[in-house]
C-alpha atoms as a PDB file:
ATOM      1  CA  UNK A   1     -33.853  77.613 -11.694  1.00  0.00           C
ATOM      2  CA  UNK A   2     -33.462  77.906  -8.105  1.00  0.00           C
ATOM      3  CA  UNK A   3     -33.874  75.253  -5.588  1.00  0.00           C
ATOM      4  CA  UNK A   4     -35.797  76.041  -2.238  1.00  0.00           C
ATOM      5  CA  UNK A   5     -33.983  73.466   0.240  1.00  0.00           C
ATOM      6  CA  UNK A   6     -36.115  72.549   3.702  1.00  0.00           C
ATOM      7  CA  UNK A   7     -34.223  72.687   6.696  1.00  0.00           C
ATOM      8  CA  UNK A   8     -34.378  69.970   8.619  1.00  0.00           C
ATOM      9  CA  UNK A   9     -35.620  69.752  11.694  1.00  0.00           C
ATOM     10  CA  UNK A  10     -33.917  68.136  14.131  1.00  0.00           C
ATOM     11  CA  UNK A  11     -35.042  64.873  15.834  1.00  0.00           C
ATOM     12  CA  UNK A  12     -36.856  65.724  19.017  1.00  0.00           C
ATOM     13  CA  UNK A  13     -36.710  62.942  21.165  1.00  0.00           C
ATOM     14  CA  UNK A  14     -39.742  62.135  24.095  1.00  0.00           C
ATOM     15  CA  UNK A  15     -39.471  63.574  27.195  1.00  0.00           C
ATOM     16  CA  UNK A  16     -41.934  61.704  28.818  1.00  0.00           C
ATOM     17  CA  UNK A  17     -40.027  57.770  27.662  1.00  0.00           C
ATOM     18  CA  UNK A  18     -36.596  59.554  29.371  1.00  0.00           C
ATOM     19  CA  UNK A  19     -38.623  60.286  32.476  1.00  0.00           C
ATOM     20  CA  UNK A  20     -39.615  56.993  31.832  1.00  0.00           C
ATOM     21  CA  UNK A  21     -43.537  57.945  33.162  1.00  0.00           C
ATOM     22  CA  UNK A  22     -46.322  55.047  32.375  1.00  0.00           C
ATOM     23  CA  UNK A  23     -49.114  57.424  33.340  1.00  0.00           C
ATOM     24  CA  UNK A  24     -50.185  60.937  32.716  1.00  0.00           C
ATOM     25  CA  UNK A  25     -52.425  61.458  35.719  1.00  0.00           C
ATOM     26  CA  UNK A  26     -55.296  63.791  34.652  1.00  0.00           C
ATOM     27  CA  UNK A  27     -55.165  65.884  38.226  1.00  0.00           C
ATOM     28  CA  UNK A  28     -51.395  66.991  37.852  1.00  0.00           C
ATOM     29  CA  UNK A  29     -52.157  70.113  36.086  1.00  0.00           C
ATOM     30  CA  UNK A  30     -48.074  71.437  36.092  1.00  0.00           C
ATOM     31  CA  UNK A  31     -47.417  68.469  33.660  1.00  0.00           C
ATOM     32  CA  UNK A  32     -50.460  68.932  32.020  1.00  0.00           C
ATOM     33  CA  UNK A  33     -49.157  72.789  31.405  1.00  0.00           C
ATOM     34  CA  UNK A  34     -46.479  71.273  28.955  1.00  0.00           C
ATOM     35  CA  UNK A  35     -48.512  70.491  26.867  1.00  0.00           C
ATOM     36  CA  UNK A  36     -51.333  72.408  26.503  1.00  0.00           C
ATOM     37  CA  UNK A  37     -50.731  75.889  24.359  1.00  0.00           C
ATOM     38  CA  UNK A  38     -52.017  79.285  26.159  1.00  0.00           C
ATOM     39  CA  UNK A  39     -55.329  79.106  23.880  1.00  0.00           C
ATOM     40  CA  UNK A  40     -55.785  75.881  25.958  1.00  0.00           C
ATOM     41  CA  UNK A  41     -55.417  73.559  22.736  1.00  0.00           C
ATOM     42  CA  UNK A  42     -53.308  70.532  23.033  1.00  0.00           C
ATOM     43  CA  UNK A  43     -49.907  71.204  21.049  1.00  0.00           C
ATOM     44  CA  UNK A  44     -49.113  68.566  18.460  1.00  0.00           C
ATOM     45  CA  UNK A  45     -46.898  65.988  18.824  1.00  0.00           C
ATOM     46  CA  UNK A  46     -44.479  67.459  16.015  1.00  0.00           C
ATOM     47  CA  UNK A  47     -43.870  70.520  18.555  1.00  0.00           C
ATOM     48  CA  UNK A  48     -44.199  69.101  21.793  1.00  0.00           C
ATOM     49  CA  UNK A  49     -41.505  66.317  20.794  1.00  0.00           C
ATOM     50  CA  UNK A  50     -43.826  63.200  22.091  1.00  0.00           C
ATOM     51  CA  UNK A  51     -44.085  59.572  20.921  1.00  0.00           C
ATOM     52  CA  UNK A  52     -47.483  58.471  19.624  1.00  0.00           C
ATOM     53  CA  UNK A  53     -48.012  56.516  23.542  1.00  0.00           C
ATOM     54  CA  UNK A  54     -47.276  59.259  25.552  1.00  0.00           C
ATOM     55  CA  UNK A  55     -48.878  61.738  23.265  1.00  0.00           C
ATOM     56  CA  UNK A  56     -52.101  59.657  23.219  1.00  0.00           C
ATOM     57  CA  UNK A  57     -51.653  59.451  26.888  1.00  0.00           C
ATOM     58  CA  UNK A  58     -51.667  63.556  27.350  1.00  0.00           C
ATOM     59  CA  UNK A  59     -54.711  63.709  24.950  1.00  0.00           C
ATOM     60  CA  UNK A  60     -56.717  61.654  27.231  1.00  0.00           C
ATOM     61  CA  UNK A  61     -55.842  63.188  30.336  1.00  0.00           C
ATOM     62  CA  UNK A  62     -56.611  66.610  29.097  1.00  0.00           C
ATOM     63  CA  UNK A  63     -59.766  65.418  28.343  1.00  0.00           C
ATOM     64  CA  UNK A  64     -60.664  64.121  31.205  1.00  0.00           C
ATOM     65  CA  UNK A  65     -59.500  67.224  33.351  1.00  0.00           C
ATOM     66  CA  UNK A  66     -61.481  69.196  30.686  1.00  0.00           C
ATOM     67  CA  UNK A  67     -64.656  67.251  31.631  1.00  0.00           C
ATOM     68  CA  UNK A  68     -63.799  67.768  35.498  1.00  0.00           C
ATOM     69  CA  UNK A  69     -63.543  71.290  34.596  1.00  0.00           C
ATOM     70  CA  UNK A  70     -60.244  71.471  35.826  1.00  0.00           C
ATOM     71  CA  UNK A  71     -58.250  73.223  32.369  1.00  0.00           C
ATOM     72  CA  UNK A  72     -60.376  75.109  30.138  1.00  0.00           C
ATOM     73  CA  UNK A  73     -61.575  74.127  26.869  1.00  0.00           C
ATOM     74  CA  UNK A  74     -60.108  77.160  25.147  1.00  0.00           C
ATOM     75  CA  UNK A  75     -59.307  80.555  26.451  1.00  0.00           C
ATOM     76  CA  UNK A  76     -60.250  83.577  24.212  1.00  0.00           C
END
């Protein structure tokens, strides 16, 4: 009987709490970048490496620049 072991994946710790931001502005679109996949989806916070705060913070503001039309909803 063999054993399939998971690797684990290493702790990835916020980069948004070292840069210690308070505020994802929805108009700075380079930040927004890092988090947004090229589909135009917003990348879980298992990938992206964010705490629950800042990633609730990113969803917001990519919704908001969605509604000001300024990132796409999804690119096909």
């Amino acid at each position: 009987m063999t054993f399939i072991r998971k690797r684990k994946m290493p702790n990835k710790k916020c980069k948004l709490c070292a840069m210690k931001i308070q505020y994802i502005d929805y108009k700075d679109l380079n930040m927004l970048g890092d988090f947004v996949s090229e589909k135009g989806k917003i990348m879980p916070k298992r990938i992206n490496g964010n705490c629950a705060k800042h990633q609730r913070m990113v969803r917001n503001a990519v919704q908001r620049a969605r509604h000001m039309c300024l990132v796409p909803y999804t690119k096909d």
